[in-house]
Protein backbone atom coordinates (compact mmCIF):
# COMPACT_ATOMS: atom_id res chain seq x y z
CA UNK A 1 0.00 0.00 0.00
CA UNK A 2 1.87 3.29 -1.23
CA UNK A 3 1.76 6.62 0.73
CA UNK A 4 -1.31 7.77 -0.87
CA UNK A 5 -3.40 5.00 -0.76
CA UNK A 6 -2.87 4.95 3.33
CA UNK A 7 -3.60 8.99 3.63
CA UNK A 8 -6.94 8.40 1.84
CA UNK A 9 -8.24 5.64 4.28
CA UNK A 10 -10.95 6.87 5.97
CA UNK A 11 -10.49 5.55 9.89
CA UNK A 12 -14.77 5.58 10.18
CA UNK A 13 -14.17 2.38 7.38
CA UNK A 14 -12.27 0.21 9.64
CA UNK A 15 -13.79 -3.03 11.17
CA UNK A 16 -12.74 -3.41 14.61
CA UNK A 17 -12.14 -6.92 15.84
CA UNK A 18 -11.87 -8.18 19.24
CA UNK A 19 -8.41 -9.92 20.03
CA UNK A 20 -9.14 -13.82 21.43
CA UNK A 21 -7.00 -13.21 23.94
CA UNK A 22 -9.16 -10.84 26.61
CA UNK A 23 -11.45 -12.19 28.89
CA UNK A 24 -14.73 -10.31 29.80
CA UNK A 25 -17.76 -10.37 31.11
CA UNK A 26 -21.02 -8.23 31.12
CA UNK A 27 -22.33 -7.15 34.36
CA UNK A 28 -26.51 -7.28 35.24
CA UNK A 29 -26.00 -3.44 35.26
CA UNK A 30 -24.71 -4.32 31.27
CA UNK A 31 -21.20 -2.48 32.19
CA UNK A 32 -18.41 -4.81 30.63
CA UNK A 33 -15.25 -5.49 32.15
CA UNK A 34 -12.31 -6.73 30.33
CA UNK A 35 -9.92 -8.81 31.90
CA UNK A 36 -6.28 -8.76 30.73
CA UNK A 37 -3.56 -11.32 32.05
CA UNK A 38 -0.73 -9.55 32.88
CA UNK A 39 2.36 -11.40 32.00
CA UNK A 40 6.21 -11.47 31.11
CA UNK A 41 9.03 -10.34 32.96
CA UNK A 42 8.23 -7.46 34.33
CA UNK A 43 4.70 -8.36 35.35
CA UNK A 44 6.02 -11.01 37.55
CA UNK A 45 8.81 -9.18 38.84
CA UNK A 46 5.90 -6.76 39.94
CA UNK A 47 3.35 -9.23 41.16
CA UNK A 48 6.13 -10.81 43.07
CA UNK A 49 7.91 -8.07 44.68
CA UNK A 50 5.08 -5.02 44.67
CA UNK A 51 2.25 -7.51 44.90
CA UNK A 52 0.80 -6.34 41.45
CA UNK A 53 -2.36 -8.47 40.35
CA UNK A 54 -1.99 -11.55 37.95
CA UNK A 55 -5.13 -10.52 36.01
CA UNK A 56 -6.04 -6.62 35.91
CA UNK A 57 -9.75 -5.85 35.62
CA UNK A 58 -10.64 -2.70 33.19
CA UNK A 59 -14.20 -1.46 33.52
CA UNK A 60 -15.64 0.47 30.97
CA UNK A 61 -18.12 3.10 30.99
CA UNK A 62 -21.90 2.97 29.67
CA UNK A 63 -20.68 3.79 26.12
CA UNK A 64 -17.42 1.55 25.98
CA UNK A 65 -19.63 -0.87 26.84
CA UNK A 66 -22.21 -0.30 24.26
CA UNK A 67 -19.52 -0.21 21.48
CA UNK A 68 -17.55 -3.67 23.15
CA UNK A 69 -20.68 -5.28 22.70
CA UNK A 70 -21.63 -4.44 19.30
CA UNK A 71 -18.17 -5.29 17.77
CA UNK A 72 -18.78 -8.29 15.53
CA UNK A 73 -15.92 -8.11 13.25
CA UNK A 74 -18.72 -7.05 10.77
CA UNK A 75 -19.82 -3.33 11.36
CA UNK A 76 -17.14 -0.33 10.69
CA UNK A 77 -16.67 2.20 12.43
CA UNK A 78 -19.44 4.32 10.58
CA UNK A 79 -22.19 2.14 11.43
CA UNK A 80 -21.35 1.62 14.97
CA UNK A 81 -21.59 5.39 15.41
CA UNK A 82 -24.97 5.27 14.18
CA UNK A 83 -26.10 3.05 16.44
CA UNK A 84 -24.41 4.68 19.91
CA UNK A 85 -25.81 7.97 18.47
CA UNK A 86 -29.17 6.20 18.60
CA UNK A 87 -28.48 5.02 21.84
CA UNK A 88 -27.06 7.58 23.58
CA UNK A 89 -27.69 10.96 21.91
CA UNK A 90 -26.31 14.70 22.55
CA UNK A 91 -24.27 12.58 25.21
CA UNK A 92 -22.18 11.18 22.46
CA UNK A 93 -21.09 14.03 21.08
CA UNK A 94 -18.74 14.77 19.66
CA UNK A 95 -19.09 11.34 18.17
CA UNK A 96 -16.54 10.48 15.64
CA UNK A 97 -13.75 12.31 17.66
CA UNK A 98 -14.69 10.32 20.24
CA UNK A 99 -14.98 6.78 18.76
CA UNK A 100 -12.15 7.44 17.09
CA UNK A 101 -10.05 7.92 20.54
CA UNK A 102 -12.28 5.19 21.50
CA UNK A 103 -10.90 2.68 19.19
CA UNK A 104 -7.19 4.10 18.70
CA UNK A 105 -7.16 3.35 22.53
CA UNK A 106 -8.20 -0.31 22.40
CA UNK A 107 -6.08 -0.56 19.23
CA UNK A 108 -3.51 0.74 21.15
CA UNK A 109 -3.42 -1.64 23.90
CA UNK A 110 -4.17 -4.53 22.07
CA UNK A 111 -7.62 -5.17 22.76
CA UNK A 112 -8.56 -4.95 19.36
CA UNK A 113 -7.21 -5.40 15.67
CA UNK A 114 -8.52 -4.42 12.42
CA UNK A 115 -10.17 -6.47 9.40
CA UNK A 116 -7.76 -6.00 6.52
């Protein structure tokens, strides 16, 4: 993919899949939390010595939660703002800024890839 072709990619067009590797779980309140194993070196020299935690819990907020849910390795970004913007309204805003931190964030720490 050349220089060009990457600049015109619109980041609303990516499908966001979840990675096999996290754990979560859906509370009754339908808050998710994702549980990540935390492991090599230094994770153990931590647990071990500073008494760091094996698994770390990350809860996410009403929204988060919304979008974890509806990722299906189907819908793009696009169409999953339509639906929290149906869901949640005004509150949302500004949507695609915020999806897009949204997903660069779980892209970031590996809780999701994209579909090529």
């Amino acid at each position: 993919m050349s220089q060009t072709e990457k600049k015109s990619e619109n980041y609303l067009d990516r499908i966001p899949i979840r990675t096999e590797h996290i754990h979560w779980s859906v509370e009754e309140s339908g808050l998710v939390t994702l549980d990540v194993e935390n492991k090599g070196v230094f994770h153990r020299f931590a647990q071990k010595f500073f008494h760091k935690p094996k698994v770390s819990h990350i809860h996410l907020d009403p929204m988060g939660s919304f979008v974890w849910c509806l990722i299906d390795g189907s819908r793009d970004i696009l169409s999953l703002s339509a639906l929290v913007k149906e869901q949640f309204g005004e509150k949302a805003s500004p949507l695609y800024e915020r999806l897009s931190k949204y997903f660069h964030i779980l892209h970031s720490y590996g809780f999701i890839t994209f579909k090529k």
